[in-house]
PDB file of N, CA and C in Angstrom:
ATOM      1  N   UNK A   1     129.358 104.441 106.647  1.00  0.00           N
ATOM      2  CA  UNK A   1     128.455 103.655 105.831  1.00  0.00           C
ATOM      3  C   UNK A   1     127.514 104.629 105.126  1.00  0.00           C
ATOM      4  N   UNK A   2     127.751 104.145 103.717  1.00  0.00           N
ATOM      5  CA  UNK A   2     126.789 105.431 103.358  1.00  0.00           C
ATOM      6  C   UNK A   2     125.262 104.372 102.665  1.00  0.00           C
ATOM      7  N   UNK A   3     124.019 105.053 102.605  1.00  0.00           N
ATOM      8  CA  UNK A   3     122.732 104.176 102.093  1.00  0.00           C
ATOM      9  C   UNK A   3     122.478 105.184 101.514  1.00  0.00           C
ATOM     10  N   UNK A   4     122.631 104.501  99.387  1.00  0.00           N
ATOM     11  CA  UNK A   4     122.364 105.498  98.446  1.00  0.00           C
ATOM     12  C   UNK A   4     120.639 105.252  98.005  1.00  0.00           C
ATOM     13  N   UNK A   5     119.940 105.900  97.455  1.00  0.00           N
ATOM     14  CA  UNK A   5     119.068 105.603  97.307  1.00  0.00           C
ATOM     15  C   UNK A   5     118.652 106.598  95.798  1.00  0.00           C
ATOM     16  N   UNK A   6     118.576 105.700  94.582  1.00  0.00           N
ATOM     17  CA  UNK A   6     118.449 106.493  93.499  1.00  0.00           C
ATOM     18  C   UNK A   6     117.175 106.740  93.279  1.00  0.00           C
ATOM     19  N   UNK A   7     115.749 107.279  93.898  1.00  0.00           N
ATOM     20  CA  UNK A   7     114.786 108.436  94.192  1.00  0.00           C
ATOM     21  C   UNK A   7     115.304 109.999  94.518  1.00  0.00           C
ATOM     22  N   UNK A   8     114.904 110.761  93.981  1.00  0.00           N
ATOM     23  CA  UNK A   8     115.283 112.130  94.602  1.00  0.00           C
ATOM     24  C   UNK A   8     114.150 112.559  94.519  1.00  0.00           C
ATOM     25  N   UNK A   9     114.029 114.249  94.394  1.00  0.00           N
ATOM     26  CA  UNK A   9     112.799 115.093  94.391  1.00  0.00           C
ATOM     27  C   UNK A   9     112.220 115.183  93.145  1.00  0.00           C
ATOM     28  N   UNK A  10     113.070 115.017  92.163  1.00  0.00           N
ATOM     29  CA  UNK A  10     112.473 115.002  90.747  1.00  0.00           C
ATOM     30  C   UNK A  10     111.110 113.743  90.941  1.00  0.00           C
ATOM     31  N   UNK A  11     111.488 112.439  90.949  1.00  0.00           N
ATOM     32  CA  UNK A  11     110.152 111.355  90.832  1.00  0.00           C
ATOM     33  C   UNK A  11     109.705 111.362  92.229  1.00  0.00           C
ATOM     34  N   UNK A  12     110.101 112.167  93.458  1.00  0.00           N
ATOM     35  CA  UNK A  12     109.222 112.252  94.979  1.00  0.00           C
ATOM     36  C   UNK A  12     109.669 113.588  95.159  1.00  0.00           C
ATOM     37  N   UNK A  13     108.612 114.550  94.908  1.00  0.00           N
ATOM     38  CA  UNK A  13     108.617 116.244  95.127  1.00  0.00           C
ATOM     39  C   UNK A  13     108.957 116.020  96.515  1.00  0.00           C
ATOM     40  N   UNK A  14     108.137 115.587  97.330  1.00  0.00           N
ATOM     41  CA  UNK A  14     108.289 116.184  99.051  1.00  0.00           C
ATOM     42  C   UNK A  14     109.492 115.318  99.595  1.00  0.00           C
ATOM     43  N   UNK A  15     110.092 114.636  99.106  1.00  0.00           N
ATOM     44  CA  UNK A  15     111.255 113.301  99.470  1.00  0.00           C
ATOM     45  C   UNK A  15     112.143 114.724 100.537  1.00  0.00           C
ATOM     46  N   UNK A  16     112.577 115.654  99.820  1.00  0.00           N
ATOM     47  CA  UNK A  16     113.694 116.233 100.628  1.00  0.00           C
ATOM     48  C   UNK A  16     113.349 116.753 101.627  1.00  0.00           C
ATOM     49  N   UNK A  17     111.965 117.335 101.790  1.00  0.00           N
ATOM     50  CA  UNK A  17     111.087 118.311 102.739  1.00  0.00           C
ATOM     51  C   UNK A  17     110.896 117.329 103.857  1.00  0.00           C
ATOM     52  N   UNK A  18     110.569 116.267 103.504  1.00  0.00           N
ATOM     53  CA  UNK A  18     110.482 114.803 104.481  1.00  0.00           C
ATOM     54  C   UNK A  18     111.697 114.604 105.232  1.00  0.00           C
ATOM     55  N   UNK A  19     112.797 114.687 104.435  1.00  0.00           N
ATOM     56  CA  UNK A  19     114.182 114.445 105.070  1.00  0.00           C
ATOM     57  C   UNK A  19     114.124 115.836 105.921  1.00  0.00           C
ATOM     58  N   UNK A  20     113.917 117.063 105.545  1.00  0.00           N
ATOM     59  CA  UNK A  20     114.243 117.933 106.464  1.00  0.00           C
ATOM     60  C   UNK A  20     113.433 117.791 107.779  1.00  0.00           C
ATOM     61  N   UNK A  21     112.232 117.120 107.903  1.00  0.00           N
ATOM     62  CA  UNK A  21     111.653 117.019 109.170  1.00  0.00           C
ATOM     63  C   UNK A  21     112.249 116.785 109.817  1.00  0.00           C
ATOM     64  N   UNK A  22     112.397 115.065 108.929  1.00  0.00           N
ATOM     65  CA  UNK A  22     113.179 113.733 109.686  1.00  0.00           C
ATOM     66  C   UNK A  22     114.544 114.218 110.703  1.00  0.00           C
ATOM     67  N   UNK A  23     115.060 114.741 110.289  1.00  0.00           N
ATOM     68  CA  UNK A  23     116.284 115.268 110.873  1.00  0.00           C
ATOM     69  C   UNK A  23     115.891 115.847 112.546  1.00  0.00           C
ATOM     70  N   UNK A  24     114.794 116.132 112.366  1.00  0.00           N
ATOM     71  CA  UNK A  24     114.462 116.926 114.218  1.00  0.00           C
ATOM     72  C   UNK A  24     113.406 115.685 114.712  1.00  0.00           C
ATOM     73  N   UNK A  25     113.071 114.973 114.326  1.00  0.00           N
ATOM     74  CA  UNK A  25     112.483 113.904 115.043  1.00  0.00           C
ATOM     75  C   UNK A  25     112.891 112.532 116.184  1.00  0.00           C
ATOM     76  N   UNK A  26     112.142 112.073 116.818  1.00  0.00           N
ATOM     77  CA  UNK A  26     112.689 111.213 117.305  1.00  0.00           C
ATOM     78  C   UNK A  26     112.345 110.056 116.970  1.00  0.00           C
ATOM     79  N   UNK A  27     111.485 109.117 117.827  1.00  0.00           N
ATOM     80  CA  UNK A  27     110.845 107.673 117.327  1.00  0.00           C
ATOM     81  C   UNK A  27     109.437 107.152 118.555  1.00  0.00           C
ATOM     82  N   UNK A  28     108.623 106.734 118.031  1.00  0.00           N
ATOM     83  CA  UNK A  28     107.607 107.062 119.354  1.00  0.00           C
ATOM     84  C   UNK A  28     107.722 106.454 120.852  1.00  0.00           C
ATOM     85  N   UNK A  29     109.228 106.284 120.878  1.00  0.00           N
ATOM     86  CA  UNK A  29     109.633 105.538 121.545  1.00  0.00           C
ATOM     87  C   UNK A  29     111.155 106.085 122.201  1.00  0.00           C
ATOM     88  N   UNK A  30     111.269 107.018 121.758  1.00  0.00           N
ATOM     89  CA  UNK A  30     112.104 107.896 121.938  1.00  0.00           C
ATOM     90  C   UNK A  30     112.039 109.578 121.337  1.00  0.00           C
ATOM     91  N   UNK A  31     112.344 110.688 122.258  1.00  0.00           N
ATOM     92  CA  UNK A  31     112.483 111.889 121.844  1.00  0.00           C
ATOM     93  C   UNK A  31     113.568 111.797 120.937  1.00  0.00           C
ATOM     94  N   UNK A  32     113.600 113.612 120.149  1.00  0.00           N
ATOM     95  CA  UNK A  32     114.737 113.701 119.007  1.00  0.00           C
ATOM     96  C   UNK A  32     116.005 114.264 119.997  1.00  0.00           C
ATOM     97  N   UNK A  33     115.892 114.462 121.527  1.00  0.00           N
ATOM     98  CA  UNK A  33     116.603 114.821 122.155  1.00  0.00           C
ATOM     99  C   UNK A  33     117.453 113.299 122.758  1.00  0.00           C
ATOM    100  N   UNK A  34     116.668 112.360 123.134  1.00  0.00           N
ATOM    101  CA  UNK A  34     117.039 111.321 123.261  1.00  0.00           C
ATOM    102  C   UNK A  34     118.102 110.418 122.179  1.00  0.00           C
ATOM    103  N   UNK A  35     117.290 110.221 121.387  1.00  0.00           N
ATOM    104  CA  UNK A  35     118.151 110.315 120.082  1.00  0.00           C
ATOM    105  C   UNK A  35     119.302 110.486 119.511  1.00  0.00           C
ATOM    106  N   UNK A  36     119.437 112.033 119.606  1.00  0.00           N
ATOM    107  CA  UNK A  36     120.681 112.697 119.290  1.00  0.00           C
ATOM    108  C   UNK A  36     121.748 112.042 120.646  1.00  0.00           C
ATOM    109  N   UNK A  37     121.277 111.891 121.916  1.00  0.00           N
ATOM    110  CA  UNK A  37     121.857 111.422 123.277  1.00  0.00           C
ATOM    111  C   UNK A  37     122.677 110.650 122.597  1.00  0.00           C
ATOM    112  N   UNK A  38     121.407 109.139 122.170  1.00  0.00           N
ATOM    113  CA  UNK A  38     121.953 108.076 122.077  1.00  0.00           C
ATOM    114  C   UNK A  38     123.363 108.141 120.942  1.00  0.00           C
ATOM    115  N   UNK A  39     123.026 108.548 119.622  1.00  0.00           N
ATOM    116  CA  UNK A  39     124.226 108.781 118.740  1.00  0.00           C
ATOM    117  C   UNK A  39     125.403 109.105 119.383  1.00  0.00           C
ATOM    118  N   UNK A  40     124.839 110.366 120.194  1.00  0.00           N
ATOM    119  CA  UNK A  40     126.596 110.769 120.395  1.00  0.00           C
ATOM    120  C   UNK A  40     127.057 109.343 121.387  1.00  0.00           C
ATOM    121  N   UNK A  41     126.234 108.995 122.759  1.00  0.00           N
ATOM    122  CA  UNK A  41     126.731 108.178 123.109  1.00  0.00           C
ATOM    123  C   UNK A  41     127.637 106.619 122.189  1.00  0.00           C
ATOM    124  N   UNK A  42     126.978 106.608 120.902  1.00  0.00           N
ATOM    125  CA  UNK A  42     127.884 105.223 120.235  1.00  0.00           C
ATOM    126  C   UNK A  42     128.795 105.990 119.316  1.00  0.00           C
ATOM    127  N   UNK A  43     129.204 107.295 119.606  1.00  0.00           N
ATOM    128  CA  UNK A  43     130.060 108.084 118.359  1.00  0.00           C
ATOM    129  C   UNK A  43     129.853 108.308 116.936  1.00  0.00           C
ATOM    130  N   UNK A  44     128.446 108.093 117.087  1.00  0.00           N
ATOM    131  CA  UNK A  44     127.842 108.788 115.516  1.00  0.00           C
ATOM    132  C   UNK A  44     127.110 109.733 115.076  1.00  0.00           C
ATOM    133  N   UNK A  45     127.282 109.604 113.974  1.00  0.00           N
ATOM    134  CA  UNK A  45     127.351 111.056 113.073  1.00  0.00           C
ATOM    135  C   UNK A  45     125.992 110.212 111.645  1.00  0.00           C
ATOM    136  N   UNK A  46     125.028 111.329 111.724  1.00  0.00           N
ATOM    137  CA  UNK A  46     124.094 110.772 110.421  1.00  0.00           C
ATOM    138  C   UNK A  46     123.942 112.345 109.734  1.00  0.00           C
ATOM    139  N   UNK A  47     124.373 112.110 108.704  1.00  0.00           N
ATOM    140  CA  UNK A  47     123.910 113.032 107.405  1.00  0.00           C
ATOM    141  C   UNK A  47     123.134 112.488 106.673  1.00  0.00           C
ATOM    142  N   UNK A  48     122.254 113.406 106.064  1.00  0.00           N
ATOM    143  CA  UNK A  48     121.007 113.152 105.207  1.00  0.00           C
ATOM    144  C   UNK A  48     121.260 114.012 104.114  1.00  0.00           C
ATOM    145  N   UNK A  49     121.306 113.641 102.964  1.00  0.00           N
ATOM    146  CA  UNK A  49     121.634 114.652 101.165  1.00  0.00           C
ATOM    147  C   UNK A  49     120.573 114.528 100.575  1.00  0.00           C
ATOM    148  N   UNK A  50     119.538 114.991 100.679  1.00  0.00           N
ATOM    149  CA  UNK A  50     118.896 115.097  98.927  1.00  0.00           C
ATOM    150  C   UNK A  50     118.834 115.967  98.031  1.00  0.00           C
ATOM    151  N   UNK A  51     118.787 115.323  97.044  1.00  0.00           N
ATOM    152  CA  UNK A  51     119.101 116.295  95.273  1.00  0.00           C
ATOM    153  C   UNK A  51     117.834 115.856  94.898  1.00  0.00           C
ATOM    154  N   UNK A  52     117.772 116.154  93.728  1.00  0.00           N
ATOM    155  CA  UNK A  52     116.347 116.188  92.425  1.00  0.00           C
ATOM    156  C   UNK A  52     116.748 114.546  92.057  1.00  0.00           C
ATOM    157  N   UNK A  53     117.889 113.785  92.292  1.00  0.00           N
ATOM    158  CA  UNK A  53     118.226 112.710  91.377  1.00  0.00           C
ATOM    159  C   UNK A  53     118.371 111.593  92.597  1.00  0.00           C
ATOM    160  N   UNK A  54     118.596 111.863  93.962  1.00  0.00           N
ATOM    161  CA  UNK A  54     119.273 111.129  95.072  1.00  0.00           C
ATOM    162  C   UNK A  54     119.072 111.643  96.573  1.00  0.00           C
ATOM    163  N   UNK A  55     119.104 110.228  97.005  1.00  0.00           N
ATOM    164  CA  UNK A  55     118.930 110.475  98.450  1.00  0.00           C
ATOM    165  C   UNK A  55     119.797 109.624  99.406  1.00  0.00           C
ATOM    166  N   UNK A  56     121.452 110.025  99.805  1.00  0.00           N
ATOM    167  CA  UNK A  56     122.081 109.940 100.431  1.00  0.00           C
ATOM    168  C   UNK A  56     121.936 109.357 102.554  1.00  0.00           C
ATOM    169  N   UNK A  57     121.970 108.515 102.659  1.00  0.00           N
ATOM    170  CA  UNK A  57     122.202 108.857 104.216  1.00  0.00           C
ATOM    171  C   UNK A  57     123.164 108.322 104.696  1.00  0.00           C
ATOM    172  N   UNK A  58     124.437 109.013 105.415  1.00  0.00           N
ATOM    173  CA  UNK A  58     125.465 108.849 105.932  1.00  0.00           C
ATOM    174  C   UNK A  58     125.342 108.471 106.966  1.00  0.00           C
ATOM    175  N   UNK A  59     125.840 107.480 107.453  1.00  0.00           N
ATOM    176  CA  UNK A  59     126.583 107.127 109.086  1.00  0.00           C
ATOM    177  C   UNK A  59     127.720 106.978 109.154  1.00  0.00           C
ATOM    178  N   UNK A  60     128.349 107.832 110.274  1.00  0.00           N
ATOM    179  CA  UNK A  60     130.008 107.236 110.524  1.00  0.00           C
ATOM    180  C   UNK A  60     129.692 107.322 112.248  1.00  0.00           C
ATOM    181  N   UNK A  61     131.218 106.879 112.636  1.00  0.00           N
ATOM    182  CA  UNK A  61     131.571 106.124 114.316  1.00  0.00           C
ATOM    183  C   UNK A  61     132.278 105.194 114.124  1.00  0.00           C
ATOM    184  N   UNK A  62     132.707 104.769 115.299  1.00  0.00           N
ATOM    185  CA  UNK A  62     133.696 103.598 115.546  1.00  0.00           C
ATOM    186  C   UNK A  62     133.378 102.600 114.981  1.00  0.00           C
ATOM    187  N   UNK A  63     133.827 101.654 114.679  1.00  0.00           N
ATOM    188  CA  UNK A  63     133.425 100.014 113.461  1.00  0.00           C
ATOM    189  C   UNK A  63     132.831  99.598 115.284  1.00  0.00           C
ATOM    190  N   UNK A  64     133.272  99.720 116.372  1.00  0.00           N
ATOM    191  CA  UNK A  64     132.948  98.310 117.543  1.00  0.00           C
ATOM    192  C   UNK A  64     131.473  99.359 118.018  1.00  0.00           C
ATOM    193  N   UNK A  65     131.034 100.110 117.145  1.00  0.00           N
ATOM    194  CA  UNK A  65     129.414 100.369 117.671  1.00  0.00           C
ATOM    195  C   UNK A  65     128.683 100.672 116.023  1.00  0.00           C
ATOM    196  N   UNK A  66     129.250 100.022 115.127  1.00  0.00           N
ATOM    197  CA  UNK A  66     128.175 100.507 114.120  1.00  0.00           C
ATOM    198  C   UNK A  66     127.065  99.337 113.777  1.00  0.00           C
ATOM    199  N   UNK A  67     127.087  97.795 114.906  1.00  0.00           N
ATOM    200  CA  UNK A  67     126.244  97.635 114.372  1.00  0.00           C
ATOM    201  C   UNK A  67     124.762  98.546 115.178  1.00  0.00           C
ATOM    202  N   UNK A  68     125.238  98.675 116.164  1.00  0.00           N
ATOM    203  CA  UNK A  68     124.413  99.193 117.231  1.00  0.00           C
ATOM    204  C   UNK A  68     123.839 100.287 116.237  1.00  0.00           C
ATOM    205  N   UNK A  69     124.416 101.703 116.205  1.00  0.00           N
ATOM    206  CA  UNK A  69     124.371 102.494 115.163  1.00  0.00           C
ATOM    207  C   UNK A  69     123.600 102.499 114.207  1.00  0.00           C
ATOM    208  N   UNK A  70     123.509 101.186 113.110  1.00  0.00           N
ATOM    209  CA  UNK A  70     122.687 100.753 112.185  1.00  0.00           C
ATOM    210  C   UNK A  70     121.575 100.029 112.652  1.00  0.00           C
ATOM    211  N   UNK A  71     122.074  99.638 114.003  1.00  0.00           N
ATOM    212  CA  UNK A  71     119.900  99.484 114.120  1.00  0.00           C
ATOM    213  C   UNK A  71     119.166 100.883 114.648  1.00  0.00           C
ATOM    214  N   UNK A  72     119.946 101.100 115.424  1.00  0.00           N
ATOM    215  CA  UNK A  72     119.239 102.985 115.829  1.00  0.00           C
ATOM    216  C   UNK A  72     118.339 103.724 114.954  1.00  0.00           C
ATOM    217  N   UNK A  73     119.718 103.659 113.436  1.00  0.00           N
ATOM    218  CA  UNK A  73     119.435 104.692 112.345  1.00  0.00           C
ATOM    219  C   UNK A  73     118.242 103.420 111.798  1.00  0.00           C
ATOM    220  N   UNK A  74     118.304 102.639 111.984  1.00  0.00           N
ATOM    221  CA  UNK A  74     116.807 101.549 111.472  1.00  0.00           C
ATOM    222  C   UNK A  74     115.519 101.962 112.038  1.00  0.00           C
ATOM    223  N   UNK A  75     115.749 102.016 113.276  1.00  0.00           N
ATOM    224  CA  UNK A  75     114.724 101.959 114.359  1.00  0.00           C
ATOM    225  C   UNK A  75     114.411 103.840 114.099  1.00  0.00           C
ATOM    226  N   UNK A  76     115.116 104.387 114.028  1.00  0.00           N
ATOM    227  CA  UNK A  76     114.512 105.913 113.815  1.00  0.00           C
ATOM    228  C   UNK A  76     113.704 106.204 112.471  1.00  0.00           C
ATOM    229  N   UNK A  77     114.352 105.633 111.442  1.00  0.00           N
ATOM    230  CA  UNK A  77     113.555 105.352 110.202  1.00  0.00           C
ATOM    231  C   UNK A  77     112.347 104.794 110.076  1.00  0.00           C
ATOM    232  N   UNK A  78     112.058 104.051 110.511  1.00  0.00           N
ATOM    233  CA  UNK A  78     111.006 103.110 110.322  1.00  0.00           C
ATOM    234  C   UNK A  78     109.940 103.323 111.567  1.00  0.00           C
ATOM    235  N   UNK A  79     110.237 104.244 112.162  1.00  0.00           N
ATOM    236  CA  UNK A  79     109.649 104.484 113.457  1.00  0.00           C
ATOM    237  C   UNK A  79     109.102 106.083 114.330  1.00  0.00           C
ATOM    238  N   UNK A  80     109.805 106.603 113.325  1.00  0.00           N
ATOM    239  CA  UNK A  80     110.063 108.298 113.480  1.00  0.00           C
ATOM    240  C   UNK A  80     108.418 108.884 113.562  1.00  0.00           C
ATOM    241  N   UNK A  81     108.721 109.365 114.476  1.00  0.00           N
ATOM    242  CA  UNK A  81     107.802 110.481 115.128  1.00  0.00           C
ATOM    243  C   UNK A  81     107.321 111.778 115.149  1.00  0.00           C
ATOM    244  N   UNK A  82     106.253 112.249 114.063  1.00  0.00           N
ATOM    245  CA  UNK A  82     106.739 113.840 113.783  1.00  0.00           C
ATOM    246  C   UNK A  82     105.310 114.705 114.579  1.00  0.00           C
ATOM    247  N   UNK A  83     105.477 115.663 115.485  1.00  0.00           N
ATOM    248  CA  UNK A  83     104.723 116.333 115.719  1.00  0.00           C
ATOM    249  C   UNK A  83     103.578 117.012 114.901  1.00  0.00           C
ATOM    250  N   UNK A  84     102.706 117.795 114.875  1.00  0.00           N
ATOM    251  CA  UNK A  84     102.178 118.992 114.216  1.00  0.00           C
ATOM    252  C   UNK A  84     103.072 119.917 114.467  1.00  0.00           C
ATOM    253  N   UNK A  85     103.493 120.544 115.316  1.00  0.00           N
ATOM    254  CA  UNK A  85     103.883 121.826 115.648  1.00  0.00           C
ATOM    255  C   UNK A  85     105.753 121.903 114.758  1.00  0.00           C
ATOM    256  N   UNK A  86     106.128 120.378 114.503  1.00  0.00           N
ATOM    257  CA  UNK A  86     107.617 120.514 114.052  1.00  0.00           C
ATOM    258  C   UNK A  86     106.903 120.636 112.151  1.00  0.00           C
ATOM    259  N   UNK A  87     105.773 119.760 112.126  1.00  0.00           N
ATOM    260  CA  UNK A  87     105.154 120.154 110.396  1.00  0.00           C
ATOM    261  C   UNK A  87     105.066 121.711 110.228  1.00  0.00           C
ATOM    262  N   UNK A  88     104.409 122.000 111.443  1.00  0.00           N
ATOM    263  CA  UNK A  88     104.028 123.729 110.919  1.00  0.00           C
ATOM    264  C   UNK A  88     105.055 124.452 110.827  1.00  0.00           C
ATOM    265  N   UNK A  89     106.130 124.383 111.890  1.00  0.00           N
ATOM    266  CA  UNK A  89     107.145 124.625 111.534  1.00  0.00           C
ATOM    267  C   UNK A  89     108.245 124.970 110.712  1.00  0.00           C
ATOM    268  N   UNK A  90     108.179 123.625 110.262  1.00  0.00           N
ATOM    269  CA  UNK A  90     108.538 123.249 108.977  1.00  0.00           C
ATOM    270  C   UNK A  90     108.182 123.985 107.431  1.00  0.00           C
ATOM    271  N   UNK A  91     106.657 123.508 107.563  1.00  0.00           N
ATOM    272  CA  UNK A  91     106.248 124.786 106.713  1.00  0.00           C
ATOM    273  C   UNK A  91     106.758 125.832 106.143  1.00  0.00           C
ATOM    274  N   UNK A  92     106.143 126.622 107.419  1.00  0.00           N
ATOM    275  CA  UNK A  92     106.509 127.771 107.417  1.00  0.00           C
ATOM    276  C   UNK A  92     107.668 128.513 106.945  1.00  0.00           C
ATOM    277  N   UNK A  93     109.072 128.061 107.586  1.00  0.00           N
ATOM    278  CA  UNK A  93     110.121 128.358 107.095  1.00  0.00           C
ATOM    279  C   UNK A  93     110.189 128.069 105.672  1.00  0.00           C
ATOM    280  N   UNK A  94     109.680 126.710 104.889  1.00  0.00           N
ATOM    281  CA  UNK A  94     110.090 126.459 103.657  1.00  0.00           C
ATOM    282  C   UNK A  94     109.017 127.223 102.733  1.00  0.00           C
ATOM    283  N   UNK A  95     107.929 127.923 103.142  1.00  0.00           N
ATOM    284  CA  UNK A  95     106.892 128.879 102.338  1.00  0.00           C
ATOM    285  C   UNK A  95     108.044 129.879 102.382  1.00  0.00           C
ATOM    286  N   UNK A  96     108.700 130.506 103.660  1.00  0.00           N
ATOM    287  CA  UNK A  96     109.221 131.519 103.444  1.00  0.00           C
ATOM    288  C   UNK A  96     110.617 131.701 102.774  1.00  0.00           C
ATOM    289  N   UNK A  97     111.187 130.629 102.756  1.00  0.00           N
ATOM    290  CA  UNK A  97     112.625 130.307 101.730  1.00  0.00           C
ATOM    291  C   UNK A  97     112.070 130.693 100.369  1.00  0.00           C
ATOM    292  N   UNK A  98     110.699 129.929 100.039  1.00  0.00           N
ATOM    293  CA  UNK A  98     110.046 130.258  98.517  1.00  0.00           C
ATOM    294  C   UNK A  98     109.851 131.614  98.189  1.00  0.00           C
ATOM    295  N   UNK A  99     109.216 132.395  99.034  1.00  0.00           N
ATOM    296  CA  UNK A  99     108.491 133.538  98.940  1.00  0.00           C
ATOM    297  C   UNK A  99     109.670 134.490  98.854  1.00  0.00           C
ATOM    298  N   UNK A 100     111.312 134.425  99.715  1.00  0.00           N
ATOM    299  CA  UNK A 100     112.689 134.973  99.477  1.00  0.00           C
ATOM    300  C   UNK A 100     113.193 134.746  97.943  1.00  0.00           C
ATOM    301  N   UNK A 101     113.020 133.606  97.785  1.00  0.00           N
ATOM    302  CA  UNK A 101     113.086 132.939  96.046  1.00  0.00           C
ATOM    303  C   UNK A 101     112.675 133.864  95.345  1.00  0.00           C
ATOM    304  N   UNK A 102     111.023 133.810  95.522  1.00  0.00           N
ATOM    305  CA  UNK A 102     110.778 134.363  94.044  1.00  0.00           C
ATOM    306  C   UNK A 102     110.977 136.013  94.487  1.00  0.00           C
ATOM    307  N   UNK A 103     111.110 136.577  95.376  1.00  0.00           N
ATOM    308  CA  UNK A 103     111.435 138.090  95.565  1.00  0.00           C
ATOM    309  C   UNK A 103     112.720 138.419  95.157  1.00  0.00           C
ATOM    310  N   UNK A 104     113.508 137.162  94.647  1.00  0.00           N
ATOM    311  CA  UNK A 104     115.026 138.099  94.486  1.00  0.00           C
ATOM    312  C   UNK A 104     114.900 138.107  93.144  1.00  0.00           C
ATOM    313  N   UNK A 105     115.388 139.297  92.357  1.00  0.00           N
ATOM    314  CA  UNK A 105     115.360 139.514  91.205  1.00  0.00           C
ATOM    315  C   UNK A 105     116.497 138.416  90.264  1.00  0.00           C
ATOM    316  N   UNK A 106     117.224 138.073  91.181  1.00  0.00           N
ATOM    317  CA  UNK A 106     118.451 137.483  90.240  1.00  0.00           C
ATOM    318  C   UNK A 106     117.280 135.704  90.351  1.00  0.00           C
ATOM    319  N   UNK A 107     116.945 135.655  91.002  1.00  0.00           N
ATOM    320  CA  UNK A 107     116.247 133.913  91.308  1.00  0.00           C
ATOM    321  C   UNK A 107     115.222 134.172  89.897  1.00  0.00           C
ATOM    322  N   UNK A 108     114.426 135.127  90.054  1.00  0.00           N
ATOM    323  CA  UNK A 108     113.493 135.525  88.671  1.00  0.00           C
ATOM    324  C   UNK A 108     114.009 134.838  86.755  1.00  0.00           C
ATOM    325  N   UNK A 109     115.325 135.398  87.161  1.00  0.00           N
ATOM    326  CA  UNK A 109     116.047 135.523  86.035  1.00  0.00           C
ATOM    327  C   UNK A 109     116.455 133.987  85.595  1.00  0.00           C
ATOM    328  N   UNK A 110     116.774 133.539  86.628  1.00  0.00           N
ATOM    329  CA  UNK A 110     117.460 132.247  86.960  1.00  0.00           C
ATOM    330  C   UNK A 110     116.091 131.201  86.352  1.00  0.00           C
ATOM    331  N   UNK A 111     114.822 131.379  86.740  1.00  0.00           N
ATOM    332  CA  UNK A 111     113.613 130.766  86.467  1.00  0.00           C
ATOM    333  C   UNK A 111     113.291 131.141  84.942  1.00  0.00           C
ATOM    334  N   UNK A 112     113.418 132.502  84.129  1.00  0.00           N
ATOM    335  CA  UNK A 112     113.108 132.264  82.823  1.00  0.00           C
ATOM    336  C   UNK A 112     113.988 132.522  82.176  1.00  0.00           C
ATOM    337  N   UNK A 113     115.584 131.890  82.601  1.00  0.00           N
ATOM    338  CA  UNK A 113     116.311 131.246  81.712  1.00  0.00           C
ATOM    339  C   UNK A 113     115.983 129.728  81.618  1.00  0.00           C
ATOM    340  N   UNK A 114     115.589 129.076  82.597  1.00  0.00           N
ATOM    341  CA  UNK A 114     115.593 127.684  82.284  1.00  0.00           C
ATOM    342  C   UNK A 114     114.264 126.773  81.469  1.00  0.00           C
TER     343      UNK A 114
END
């Protein structure tokens, strides 16, 4: 089951940075360790895509647990739990992806061609 969603980063800058949290979280009602438990226990699989134009989220598993599945991926959405320490985290790494960016000479080039 895929849930398309035509927002991307272009009209929501932080939309993808959000999704990258989202991905290590749990729900305040569950850890992201719990979580991940439960999925594998109903045989699913969630991917998250965002582009500048779109925001993708995949579920697959067996058809005799997806409705289960689709309330999970409900209940984690609407419910998700994010630390400080997974924000700073977070951060951090994505200051330092930037700061690799603009240090490579070919990324430079790439920026005042466009």
């Amino acid at each position: 089951v895929d849930f398309s969603f035509d927002r991307g980063s272009r009209l929501e800058p932080l939309l993808c940075m959000a999704t990258d949290v989202l991905e290590h979280t749990g729900t305040t009602s569950m850890s992201a360790e719990a979580l991940a438990t439960q999925l594998w226990y109903l045989g699913a699989a969630v991917s998250i895509s965002c582009s500048d134009q779109s925001l993708v989220v995949s579920l697959s598993g067996p058809d005799m647990n997806m409705e289960s599945s689709v309330a999970l991926l409900d209940q984690w959405f609407r419910d998700a739990s994010v630390d400080a320490a997974l924000l700073k985290e977070t951060s951090g790494r994505i200051i330092g992806e930037r700061k690799d960016f603009l240090d490579d000479p070919s990324s430079t080039q790439w920026l005042l061609r466009a």
